[in-house]
PDB file of N, CA and C in Angstrom:
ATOM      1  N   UNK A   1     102.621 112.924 106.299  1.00  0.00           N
ATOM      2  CA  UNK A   1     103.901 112.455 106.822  1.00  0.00           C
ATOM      3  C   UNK A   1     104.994 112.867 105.841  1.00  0.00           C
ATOM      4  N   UNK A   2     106.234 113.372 106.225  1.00  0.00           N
ATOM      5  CA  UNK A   2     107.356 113.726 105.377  1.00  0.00           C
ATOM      6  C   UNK A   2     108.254 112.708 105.027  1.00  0.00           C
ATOM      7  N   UNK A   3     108.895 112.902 104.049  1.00  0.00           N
ATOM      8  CA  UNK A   3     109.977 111.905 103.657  1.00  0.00           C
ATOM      9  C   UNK A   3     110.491 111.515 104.996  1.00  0.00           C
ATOM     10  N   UNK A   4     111.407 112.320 105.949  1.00  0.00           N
ATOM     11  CA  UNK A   4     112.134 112.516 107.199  1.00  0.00           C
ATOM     12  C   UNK A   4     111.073 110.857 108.180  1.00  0.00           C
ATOM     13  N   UNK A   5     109.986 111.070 108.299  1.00  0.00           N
ATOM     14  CA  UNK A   5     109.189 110.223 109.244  1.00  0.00           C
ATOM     15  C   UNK A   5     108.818 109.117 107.903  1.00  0.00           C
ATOM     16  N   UNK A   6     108.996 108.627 107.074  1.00  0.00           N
ATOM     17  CA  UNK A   6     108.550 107.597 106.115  1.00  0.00           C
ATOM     18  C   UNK A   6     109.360 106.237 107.034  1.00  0.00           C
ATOM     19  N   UNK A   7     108.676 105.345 106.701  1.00  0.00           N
ATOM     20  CA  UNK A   7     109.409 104.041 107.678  1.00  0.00           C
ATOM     21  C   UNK A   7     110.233 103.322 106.219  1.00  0.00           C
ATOM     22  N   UNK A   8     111.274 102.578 107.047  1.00  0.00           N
ATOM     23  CA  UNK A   8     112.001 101.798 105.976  1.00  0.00           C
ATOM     24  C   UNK A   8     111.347 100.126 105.915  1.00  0.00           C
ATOM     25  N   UNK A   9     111.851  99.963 104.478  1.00  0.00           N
ATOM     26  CA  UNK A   9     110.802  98.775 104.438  1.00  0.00           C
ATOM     27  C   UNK A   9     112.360  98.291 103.593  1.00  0.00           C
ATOM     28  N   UNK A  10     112.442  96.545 103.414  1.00  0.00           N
ATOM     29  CA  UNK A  10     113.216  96.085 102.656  1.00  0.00           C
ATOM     30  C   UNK A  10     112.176  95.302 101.606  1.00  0.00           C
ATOM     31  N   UNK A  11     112.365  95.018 100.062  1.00  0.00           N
ATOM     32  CA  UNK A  11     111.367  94.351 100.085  1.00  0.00           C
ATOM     33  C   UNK A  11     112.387  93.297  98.917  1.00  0.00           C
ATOM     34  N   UNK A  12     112.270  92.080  98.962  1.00  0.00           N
ATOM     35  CA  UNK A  12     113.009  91.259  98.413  1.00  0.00           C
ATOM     36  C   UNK A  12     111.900  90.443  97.444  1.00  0.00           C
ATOM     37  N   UNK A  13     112.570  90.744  96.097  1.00  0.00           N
ATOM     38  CA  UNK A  13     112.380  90.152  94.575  1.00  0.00           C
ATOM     39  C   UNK A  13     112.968  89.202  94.043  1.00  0.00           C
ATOM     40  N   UNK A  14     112.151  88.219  93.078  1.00  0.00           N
ATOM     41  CA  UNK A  14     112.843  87.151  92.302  1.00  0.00           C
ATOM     42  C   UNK A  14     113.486  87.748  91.274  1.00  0.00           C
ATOM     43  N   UNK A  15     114.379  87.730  91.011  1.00  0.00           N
ATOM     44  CA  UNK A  15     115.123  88.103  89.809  1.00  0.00           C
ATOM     45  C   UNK A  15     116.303  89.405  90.401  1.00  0.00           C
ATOM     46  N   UNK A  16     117.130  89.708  89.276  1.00  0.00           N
ATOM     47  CA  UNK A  16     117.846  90.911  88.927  1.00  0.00           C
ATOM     48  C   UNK A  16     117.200  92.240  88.744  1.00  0.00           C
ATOM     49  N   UNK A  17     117.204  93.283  89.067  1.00  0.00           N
ATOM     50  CA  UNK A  17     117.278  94.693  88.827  1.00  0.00           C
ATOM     51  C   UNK A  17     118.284  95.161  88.702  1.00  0.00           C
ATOM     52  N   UNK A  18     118.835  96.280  87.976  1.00  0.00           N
ATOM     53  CA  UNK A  18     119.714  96.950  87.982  1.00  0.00           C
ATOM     54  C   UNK A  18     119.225  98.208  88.037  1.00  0.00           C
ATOM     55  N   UNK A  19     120.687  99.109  88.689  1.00  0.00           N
ATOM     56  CA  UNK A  19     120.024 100.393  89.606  1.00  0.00           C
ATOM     57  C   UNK A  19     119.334 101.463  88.891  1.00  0.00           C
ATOM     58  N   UNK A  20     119.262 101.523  87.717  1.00  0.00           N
ATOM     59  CA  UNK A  20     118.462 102.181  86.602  1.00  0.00           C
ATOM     60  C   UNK A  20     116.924 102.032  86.776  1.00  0.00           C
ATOM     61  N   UNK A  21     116.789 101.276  87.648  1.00  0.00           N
ATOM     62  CA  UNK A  21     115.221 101.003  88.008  1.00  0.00           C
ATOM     63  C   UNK A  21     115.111 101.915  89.384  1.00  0.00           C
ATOM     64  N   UNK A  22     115.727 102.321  90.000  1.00  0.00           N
ATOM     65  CA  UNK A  22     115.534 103.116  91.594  1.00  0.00           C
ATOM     66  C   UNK A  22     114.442 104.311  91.286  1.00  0.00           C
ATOM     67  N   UNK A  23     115.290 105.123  90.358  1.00  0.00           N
ATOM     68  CA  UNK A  23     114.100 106.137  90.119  1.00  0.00           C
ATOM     69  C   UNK A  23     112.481 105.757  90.081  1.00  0.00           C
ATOM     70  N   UNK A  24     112.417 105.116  89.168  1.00  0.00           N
ATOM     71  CA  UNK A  24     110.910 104.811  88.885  1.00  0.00           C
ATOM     72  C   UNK A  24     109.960 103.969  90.091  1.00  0.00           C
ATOM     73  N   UNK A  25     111.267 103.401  90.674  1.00  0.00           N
ATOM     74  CA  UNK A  25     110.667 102.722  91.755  1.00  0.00           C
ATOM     75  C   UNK A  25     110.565 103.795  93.573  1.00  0.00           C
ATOM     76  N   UNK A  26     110.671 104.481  92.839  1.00  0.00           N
ATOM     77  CA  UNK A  26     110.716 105.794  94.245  1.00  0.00           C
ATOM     78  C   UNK A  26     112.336 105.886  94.941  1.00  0.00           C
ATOM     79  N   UNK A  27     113.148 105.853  94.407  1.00  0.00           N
ATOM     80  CA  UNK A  27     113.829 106.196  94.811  1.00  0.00           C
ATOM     81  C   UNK A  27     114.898 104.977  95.598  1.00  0.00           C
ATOM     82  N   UNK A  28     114.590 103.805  95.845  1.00  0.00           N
ATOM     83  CA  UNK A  28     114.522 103.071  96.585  1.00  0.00           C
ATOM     84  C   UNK A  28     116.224 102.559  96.148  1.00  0.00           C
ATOM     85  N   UNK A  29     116.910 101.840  97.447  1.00  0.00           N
ATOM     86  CA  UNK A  29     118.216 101.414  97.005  1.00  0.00           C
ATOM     87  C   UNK A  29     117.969  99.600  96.293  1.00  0.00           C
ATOM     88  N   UNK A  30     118.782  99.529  95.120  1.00  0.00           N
ATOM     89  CA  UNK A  30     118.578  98.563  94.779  1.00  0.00           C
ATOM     90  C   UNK A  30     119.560  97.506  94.885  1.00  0.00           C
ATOM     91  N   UNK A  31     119.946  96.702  95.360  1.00  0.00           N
ATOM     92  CA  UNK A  31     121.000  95.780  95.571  1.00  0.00           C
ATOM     93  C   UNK A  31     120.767  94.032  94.844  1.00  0.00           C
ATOM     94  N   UNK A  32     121.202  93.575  94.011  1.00  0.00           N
ATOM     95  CA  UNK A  32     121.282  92.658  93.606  1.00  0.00           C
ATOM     96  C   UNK A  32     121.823  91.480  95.064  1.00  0.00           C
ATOM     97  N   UNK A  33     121.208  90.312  94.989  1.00  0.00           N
ATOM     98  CA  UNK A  33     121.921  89.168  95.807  1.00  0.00           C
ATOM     99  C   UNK A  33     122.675  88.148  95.206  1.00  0.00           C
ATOM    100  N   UNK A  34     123.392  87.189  95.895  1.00  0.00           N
ATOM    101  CA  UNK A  34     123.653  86.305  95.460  1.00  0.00           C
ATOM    102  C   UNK A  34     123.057  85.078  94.806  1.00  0.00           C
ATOM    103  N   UNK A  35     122.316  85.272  95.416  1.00  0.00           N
ATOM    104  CA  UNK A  35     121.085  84.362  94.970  1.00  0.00           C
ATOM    105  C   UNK A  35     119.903  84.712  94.299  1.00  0.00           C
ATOM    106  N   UNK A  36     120.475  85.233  93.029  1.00  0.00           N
ATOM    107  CA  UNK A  36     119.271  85.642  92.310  1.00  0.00           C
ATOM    108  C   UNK A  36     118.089  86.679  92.675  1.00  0.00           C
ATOM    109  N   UNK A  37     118.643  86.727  93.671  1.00  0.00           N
ATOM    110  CA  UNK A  37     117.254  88.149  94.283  1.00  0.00           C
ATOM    111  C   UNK A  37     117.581  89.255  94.201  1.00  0.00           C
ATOM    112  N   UNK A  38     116.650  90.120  94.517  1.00  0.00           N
ATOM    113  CA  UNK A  38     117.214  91.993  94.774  1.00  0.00           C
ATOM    114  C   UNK A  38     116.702  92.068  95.664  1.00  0.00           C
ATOM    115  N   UNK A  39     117.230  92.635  96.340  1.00  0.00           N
ATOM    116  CA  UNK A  39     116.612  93.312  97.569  1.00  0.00           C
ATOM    117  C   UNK A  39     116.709  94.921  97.670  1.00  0.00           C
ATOM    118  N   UNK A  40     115.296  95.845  97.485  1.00  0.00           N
ATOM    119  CA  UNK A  40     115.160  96.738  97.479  1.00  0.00           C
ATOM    120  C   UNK A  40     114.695  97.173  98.833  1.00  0.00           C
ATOM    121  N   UNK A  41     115.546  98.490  99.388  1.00  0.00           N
ATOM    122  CA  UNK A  41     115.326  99.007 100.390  1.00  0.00           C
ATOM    123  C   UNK A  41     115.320 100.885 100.140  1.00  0.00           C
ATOM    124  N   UNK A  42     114.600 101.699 101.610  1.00  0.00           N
ATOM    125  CA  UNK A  42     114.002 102.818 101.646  1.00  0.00           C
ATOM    126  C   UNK A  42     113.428 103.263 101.856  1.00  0.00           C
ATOM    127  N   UNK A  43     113.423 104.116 102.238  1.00  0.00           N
ATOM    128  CA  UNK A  43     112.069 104.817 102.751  1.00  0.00           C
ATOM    129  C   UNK A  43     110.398 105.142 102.008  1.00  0.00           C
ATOM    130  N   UNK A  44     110.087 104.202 102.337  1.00  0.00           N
ATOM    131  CA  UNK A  44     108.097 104.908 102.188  1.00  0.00           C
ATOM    132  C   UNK A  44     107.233 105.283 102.692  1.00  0.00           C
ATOM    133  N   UNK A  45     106.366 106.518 102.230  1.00  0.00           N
ATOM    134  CA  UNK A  45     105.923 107.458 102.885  1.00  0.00           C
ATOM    135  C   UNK A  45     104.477 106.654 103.802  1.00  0.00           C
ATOM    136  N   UNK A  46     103.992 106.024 102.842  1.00  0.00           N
ATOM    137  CA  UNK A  46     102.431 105.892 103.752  1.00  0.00           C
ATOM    138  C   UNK A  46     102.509 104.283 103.196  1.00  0.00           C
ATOM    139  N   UNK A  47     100.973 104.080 103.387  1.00  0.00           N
ATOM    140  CA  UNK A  47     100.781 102.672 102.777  1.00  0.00           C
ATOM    141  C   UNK A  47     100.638 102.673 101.560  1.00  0.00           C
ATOM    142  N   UNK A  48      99.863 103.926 101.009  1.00  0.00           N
ATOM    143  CA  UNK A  48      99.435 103.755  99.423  1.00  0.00           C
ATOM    144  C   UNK A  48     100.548 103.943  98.829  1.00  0.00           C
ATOM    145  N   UNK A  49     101.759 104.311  98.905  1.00  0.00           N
ATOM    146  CA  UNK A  49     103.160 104.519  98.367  1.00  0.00           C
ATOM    147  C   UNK A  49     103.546 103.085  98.465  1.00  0.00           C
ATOM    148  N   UNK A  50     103.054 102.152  99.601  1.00  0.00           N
ATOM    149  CA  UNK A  50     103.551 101.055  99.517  1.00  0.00           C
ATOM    150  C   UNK A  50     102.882 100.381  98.470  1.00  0.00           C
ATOM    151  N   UNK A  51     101.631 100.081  98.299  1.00  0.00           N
ATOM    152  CA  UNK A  51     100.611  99.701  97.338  1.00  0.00           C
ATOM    153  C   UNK A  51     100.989 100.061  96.146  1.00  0.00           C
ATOM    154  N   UNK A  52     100.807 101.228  95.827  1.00  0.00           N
ATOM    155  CA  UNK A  52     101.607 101.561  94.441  1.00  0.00           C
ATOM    156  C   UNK A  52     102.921 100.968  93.854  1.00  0.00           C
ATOM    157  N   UNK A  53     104.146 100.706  95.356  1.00  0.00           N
ATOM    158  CA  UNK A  53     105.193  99.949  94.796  1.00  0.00           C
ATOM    159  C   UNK A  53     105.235  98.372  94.141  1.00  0.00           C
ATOM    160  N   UNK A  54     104.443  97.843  94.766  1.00  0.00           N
ATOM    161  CA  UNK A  54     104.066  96.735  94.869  1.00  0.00           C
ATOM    162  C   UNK A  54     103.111  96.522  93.502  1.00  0.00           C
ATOM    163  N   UNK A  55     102.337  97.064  93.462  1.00  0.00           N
ATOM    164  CA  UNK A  55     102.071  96.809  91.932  1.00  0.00           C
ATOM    165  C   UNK A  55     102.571  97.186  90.929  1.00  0.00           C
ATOM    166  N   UNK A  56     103.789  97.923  91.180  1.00  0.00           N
ATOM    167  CA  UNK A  56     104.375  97.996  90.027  1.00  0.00           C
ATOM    168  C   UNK A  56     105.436  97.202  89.637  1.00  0.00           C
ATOM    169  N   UNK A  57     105.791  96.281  90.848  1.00  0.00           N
ATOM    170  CA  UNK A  57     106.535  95.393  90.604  1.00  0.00           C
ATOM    171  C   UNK A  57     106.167  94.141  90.143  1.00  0.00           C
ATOM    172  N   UNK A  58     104.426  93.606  90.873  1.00  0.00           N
ATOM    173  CA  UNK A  58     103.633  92.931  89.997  1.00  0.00           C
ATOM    174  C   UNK A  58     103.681  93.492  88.031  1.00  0.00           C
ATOM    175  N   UNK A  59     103.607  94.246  87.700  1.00  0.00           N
ATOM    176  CA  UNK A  59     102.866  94.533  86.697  1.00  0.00           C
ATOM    177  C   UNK A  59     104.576  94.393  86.036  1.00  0.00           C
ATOM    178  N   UNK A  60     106.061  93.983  86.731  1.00  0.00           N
ATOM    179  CA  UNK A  60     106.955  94.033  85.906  1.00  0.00           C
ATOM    180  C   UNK A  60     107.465  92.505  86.010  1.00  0.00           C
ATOM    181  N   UNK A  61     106.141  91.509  86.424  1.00  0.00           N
ATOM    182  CA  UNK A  61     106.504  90.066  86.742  1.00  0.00           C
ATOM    183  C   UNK A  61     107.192  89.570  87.673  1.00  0.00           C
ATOM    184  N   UNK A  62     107.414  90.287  88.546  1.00  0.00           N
ATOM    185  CA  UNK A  62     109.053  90.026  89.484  1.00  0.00           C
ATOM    186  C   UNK A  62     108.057  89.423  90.819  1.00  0.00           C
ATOM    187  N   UNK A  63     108.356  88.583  91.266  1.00  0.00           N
ATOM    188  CA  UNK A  63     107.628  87.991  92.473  1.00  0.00           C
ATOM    189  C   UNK A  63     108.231  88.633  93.596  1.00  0.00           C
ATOM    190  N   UNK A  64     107.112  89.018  94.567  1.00  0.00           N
ATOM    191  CA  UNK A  64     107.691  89.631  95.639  1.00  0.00           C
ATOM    192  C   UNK A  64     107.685  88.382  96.880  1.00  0.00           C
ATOM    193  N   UNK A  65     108.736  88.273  97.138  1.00  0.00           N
ATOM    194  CA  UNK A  65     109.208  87.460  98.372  1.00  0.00           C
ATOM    195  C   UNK A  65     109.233  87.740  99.531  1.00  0.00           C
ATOM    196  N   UNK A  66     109.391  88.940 100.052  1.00  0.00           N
ATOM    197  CA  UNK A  66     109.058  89.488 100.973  1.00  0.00           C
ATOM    198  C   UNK A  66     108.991  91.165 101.455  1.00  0.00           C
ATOM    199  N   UNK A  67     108.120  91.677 102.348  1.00  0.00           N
ATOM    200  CA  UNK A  67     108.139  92.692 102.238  1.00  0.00           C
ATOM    201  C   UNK A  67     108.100  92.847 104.144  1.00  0.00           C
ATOM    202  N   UNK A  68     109.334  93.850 104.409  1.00  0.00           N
ATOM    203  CA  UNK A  68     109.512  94.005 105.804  1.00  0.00           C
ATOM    204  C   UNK A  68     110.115  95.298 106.399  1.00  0.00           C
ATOM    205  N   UNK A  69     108.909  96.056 107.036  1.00  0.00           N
ATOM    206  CA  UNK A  69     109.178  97.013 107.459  1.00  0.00           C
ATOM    207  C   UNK A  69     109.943  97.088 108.979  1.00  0.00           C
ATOM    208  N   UNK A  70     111.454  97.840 108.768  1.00  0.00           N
ATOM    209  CA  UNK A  70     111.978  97.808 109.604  1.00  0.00           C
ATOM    210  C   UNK A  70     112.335  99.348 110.452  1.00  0.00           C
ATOM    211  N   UNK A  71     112.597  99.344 111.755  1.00  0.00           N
ATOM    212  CA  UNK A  71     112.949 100.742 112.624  1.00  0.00           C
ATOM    213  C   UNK A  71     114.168 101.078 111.727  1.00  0.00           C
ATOM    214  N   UNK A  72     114.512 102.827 112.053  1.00  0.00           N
ATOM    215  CA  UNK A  72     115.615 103.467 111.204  1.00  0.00           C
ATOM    216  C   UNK A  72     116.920 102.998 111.918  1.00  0.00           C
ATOM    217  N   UNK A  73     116.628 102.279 113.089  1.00  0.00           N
ATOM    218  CA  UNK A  73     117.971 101.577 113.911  1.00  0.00           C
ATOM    219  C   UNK A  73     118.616 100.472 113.135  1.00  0.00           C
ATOM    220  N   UNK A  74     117.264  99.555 112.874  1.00  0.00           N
ATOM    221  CA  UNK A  74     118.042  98.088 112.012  1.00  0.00           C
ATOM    222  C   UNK A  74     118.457  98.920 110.558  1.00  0.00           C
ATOM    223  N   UNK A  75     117.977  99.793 109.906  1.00  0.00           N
ATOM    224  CA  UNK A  75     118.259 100.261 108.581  1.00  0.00           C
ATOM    225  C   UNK A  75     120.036 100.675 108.905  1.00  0.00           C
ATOM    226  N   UNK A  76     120.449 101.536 110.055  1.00  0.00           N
ATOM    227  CA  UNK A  76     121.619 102.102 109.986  1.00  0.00           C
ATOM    228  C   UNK A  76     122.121 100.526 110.668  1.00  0.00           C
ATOM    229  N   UNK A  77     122.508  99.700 110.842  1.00  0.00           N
ATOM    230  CA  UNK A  77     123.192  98.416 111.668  1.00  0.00           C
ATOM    231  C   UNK A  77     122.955  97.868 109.834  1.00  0.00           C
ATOM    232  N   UNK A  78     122.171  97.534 109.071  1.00  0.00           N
ATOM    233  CA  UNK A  78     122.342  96.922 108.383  1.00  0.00           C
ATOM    234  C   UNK A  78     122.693  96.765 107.221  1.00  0.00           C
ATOM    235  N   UNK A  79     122.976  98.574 107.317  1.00  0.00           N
ATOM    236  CA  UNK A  79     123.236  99.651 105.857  1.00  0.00           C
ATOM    237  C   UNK A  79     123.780  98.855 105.202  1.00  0.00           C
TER     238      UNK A  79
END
């Protein structure tokens, strides 16, 4: 599957990131909340790209709160 067909996923964290983390995290957009969360969104290619993200966010303590793959319709409505 190509970048182009990768599905968007949002995946929302306890804590702060700042966007200096996107790279390492694939690329992914990083947005701080108001409420103490980040919410990282973007495109991923397969599942094991998802797996891989996900433990690397385990392995940086950050609790994952949720993880939700959405159509490229809600991604552009919610840009």
């Amino acid at each position: 599957m190509c970048v182009s067909e990768s599905l968007i996923y949002h995946i929302r964290v306890q804590g702060r990131l700042d966007a200096s983390w996107s790279e390492w995290l694939g690329g992914l957009t990083i947005s701080p909340q108001s409420n103490g969360e980040t919410l990282l969104s973007g495109p991923i290619v397969d599942q094991a790209a998802l797996h891989g993200l996900l433990d690397k966010l385990y392995a940086m303590n950050l609790s994952i709160l949720s993880v939700v793959q959405i159509s490229d319709k809600q991604a552009v409505e919610q840009g």
